[in-house]
Protein backbone atom coordinates (compact mmCIF):
# COMPACT_ATOMS: atom_id res chain seq x y z
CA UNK A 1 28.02 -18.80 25.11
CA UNK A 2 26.81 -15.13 24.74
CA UNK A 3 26.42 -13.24 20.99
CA UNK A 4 29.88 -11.13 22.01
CA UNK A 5 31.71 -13.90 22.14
CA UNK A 6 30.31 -15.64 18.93
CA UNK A 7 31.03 -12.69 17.22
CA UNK A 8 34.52 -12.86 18.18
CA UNK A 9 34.80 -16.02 17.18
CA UNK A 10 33.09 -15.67 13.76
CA UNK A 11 35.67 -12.37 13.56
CA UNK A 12 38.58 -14.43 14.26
CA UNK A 13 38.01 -17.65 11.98
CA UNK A 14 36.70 -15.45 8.97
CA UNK A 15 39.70 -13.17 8.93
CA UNK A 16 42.25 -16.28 9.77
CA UNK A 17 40.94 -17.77 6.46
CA UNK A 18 41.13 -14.28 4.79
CA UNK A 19 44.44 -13.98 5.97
CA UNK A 20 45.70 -17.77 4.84
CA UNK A 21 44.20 -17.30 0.85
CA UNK A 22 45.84 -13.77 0.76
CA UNK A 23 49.44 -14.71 2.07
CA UNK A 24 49.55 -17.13 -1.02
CA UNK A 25 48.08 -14.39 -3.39
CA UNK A 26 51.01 -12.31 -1.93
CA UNK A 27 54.14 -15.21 -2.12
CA UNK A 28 52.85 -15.63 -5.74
CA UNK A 29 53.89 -11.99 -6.58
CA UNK A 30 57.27 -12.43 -4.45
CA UNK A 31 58.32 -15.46 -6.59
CA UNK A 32 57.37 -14.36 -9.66
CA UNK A 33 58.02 -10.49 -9.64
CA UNK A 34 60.69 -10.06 -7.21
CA UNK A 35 62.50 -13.74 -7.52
CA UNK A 36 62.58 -14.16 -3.99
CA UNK A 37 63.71 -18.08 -3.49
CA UNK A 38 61.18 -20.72 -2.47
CA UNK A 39 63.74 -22.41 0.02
CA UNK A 40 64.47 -18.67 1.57
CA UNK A 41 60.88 -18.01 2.15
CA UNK A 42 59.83 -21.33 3.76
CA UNK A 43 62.95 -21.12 5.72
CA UNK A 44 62.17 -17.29 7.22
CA UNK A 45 58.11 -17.61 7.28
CA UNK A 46 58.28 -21.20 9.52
CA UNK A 47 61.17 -19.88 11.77
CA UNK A 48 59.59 -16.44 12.37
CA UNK A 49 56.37 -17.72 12.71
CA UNK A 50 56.83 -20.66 15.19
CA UNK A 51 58.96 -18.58 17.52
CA UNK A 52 55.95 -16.28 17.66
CA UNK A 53 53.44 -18.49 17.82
CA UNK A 54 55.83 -19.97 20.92
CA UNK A 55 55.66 -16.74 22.38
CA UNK A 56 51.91 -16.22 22.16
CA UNK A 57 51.30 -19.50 24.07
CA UNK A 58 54.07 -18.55 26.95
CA UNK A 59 51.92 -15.27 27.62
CA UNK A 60 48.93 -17.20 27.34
CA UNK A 61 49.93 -20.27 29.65
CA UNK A 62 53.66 -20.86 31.27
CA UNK A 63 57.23 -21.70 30.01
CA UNK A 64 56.81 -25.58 31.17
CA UNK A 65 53.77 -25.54 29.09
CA UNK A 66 55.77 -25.25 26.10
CA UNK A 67 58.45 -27.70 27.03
CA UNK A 68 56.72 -30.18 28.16
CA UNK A 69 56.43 -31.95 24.61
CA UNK A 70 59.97 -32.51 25.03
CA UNK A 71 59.97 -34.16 28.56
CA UNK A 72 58.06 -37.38 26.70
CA UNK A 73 60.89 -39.00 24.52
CA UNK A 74 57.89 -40.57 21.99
CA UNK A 75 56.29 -37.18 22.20
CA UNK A 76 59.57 -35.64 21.03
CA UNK A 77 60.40 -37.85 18.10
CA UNK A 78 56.36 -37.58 16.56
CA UNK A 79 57.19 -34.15 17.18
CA UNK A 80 59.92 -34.13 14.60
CA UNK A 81 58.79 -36.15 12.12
CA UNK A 82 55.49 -34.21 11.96
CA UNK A 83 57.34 -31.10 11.93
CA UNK A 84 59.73 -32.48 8.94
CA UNK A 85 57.22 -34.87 7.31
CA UNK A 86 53.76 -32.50 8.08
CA UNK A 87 54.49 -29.09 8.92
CA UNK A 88 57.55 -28.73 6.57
CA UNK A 89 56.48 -30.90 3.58
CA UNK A 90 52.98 -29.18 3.52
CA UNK A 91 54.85 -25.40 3.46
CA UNK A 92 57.29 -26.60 0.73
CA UNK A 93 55.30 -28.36 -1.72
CA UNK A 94 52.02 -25.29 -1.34
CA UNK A 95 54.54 -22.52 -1.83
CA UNK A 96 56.18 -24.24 -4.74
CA UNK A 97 53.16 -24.76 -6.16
CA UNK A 98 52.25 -21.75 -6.44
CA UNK A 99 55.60 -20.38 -7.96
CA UNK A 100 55.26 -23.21 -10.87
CA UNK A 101 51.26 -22.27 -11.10
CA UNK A 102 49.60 -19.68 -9.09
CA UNK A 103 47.99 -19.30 -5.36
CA UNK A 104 44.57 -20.25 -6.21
CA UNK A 105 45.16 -23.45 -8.32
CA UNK A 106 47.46 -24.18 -5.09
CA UNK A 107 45.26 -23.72 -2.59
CA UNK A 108 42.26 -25.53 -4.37
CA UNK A 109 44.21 -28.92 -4.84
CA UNK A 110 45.98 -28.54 -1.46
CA UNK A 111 42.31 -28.59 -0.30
CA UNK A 112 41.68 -32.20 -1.70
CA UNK A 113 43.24 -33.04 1.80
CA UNK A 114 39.72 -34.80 2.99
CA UNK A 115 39.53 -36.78 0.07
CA UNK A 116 43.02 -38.06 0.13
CA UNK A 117 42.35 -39.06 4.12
CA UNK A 118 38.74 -41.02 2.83
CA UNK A 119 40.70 -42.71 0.35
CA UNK A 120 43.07 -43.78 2.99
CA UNK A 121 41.12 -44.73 5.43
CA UNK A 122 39.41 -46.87 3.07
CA UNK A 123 42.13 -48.75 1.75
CA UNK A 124 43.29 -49.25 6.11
CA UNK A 125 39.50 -50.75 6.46
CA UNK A 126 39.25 -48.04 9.02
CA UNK A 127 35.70 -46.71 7.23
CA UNK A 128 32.87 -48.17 4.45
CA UNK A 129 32.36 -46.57 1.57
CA UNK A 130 28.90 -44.45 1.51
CA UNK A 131 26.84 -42.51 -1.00
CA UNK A 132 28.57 -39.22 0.84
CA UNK A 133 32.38 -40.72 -0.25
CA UNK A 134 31.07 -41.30 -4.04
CA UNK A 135 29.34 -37.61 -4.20
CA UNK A 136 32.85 -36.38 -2.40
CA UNK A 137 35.05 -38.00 -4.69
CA UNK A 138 33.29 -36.81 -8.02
CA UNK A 139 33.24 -33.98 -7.00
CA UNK A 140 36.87 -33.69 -6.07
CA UNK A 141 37.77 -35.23 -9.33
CA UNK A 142 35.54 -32.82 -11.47
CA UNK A 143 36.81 -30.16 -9.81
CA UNK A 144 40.56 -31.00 -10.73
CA UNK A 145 39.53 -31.63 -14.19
CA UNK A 146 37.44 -28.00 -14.63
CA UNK A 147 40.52 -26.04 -12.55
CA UNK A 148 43.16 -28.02 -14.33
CA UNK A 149 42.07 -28.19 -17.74
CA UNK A 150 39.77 -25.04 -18.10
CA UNK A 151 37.22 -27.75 -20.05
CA UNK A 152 40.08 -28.55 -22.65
CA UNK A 153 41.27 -31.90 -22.80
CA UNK A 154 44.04 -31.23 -24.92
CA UNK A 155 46.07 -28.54 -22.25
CA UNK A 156 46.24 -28.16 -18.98
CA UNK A 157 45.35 -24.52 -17.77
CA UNK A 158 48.96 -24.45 -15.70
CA UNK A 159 51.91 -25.77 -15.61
CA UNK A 160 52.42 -29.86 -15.06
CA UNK A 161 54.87 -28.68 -12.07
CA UNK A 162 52.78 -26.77 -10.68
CA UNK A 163 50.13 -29.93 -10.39
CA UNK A 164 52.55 -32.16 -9.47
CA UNK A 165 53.57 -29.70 -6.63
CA UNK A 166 49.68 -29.25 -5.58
CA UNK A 167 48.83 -32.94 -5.18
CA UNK A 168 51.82 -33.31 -3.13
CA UNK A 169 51.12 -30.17 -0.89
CA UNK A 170 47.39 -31.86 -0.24
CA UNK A 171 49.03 -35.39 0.34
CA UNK A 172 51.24 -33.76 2.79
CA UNK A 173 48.14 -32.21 4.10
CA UNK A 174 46.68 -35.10 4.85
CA UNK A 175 49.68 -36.44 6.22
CA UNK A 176 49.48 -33.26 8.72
CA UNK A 177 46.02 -33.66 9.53
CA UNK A 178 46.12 -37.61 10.31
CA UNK A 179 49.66 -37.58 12.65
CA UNK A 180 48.95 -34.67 14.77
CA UNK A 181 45.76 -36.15 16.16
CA UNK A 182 47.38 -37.51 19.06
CA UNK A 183 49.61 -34.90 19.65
CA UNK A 184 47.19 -31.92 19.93
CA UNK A 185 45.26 -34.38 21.92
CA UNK A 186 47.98 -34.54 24.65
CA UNK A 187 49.73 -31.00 24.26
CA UNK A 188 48.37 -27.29 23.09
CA UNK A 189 47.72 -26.73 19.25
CA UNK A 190 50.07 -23.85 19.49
CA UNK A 191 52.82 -25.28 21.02
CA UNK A 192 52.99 -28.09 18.90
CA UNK A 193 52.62 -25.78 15.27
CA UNK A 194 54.60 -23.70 16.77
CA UNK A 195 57.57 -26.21 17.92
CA UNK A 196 57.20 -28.20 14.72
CA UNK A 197 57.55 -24.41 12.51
CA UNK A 198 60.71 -23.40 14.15
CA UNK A 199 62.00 -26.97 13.67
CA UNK A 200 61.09 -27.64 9.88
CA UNK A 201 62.63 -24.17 9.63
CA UNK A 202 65.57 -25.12 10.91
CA UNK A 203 65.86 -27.59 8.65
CA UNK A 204 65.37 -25.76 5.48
CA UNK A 205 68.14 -23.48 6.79
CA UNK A 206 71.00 -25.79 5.70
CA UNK A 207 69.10 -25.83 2.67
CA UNK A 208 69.40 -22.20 2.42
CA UNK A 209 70.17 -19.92 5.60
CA UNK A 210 67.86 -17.03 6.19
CA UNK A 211 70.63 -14.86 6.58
CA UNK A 212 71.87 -15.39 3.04
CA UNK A 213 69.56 -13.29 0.90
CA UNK A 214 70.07 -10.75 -1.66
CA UNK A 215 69.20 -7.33 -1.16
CA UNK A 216 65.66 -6.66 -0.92
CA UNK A 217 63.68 -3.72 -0.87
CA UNK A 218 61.28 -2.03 1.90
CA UNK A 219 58.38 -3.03 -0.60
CA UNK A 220 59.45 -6.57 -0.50
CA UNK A 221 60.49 -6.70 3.14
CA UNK A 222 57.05 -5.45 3.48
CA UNK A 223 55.29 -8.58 1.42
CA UNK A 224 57.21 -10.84 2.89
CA UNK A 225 56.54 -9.45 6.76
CA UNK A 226 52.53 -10.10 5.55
CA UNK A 227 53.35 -13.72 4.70
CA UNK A 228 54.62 -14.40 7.97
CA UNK A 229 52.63 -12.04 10.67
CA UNK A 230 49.20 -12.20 8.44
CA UNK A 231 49.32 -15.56 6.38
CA UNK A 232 50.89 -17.53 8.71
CA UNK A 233 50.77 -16.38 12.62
CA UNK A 234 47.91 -14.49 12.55
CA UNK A 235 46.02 -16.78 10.17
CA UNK A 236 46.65 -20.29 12.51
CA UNK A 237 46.49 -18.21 15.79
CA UNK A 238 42.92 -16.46 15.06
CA UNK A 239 41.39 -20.02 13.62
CA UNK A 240 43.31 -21.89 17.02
CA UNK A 241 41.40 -18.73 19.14
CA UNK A 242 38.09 -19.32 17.36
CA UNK A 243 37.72 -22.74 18.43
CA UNK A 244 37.38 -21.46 21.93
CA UNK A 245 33.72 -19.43 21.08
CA UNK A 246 32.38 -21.61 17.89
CA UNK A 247 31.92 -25.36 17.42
CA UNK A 248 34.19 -27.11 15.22
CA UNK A 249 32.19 -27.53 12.30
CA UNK A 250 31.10 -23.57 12.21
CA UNK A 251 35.02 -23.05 12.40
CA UNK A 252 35.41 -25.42 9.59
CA UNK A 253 32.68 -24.11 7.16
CA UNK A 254 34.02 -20.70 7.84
CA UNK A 255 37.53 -21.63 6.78
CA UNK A 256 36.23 -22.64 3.33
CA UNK A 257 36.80 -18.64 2.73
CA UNK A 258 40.72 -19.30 1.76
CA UNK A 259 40.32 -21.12 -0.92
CA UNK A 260 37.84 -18.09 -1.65
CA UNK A 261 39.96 -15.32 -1.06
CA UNK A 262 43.12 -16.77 -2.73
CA UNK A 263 41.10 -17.18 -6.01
CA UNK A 264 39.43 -13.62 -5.56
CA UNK A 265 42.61 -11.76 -5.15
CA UNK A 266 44.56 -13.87 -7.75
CA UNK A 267 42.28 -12.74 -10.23
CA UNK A 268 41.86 -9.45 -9.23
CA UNK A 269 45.46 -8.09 -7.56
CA UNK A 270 47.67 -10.33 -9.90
CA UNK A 271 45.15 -10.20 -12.71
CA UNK A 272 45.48 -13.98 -13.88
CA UNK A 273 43.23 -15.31 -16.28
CA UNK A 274 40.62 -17.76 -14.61
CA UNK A 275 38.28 -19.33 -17.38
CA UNK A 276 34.54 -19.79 -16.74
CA UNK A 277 35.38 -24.11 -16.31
CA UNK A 278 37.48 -23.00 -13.76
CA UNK A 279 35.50 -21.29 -11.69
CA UNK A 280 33.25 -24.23 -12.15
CA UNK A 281 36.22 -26.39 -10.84
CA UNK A 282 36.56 -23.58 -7.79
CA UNK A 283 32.97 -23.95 -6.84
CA UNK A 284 33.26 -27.98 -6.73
CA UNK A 285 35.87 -27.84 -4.21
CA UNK A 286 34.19 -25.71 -1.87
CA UNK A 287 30.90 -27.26 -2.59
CA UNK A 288 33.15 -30.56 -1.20
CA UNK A 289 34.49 -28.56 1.34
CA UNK A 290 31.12 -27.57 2.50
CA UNK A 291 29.90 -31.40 2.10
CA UNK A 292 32.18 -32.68 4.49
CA UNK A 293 31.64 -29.94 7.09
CA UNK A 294 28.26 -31.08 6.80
CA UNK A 295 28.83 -34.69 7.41
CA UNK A 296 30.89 -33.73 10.25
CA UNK A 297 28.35 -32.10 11.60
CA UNK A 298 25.72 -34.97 11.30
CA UNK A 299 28.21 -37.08 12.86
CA UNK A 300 28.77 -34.78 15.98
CA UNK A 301 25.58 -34.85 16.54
CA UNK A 302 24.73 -38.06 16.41
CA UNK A 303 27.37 -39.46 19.29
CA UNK A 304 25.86 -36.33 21.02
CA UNK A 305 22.72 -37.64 20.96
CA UNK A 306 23.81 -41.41 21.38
């Protein structure tokens, strides 16, 4: 692998992750300055989205390529209860999160993901227990209590909604992350985000139909285009592309910059407060995100080497 391409790659996953913390940064201030709907916005970002996400793979591969998922009945039915279950439930629950609360409090418990799927895997017998689980899962939970409560016990530092949304959005998450093993196994990681988009879209659409919005104006038209083309296309295409010049783990240590970003420009574009507990709380979930990348990477290397 020569330095050009690792530079792509490094170019691709950093500004993916960029992209992913700023397009919740940017639905924060289209819920709560310009009332835009929740259902509306999941509805137009997952529909847009997946059918260009579907178009980026046809260039890149064939037309049978993208429907072969659907040639496999069992393929076709995981299909569309990850797209309803995963894809859907994850978009939902993160983007109402953030309307109750704000992007970076979202994106920080949506990114307790790993620890829900150790938990779980626990309780199946499918792993032990080890030092690494106990140091994961204090620091998850000491990060939730620093973010949450700002080092108050008596208040929470946002809304109870907005919490309750959060821990969904990562239990969805880990939902997302355990189904779609086999099918990215089998099919393309595009066609299958992209398939499972258009469909969960299509589903919030008799919820509430794209095409019934209220007038909006070219400064929102031009927040919501950089939700869909930036902090969701762009974002999952670059980090999908970067896998093809880094390994896994460098991809996945690397994408610990949303979390990052979503915080930063929180603070600093929307100007909400963020206590000094808090950013204690930030810097325990990215220390955990950090941890596992690590273990990951200990593990890789050791069936390498086995």
């Amino acid at each position: 692998m020569n330095d050009l391409s690792r530079k792509k790659g490094f170019f691709f996953v950093t500004t993916g992750a960029i992209c992913w913390g700023m397009g919740g940064t940017v639905a924060q201030k289209l819920f709560q300055e310009f009332e835009i709907s929740v259902d509306w916005l999941v509805s137009v970002r997952l529909l847009i989205a997946g059918f260009l996400l579907l178009m980026i793979s046809c260039i890149k591969s064939n037309r049978s390529h993208i429907l072969g998922v659907w040639k496999n009945r069992k393929s076709a039915f995981q299909l569309v209860v990850f797209a309803i279950v995963g894809m859907l439930a994850v978009q939902y629950t993160y983007m109402a999160s953030i309307k109750h609360g704000n992007a970076a409090v979202a994106t920080l418990l949506q990114y307790l993901s790993p620890v829900m799927i150790i938990i779980y895997l626990l309780l199946r017998k499918q792993s032990i227990f080890t030092r690494q689980d106990v140091i994961t899962v204090l620091l998850a939970l000491g990060g939730c209590f620093f973010l949450l409560t700002n080092g108050s016990i008596s208040q929470l530092s946002v809304p109870v909604s907005a919490v309750v949304w959060g821990v969904l959005s990562g239990v969805a998450a880990a939902f997302y992350t355990l189904y779609a093993v086999p099918l990215i196994k089998k099919y393309s990681s595009l066609v299958i985000v992209g398939w499972s988009m258009v469909i969960g879209g299509s589903v919030m659409s008799f919820i509430h139909p794209p095409w019934e919005a209220s007038s909006l104006s070219p400064i929102t038209c031009g927040y919501i285009l950089f939700v869909i083309i930036f902090g969701t296309m762009l974002a999952f295409w670059f980090y999908v592309e970067s896998l093809q010049s880094l390994l896994p783990k460098e991809t996945s240590l690397l994408g610990s910059l949303e979390p990052l970003a979503a915080v930063i420009t929180t603070v600093v574009w929307l100007k909400e407060p963020f206590g000094f507990y808090q950013w204690i709380g930030t810097a325990c979930i990215i220390g955990l995100v950090l941890l596992l990348t690590r273990t990951k990477q200990t593990s890789s290397e050791t069936t390498l080497s086995a």
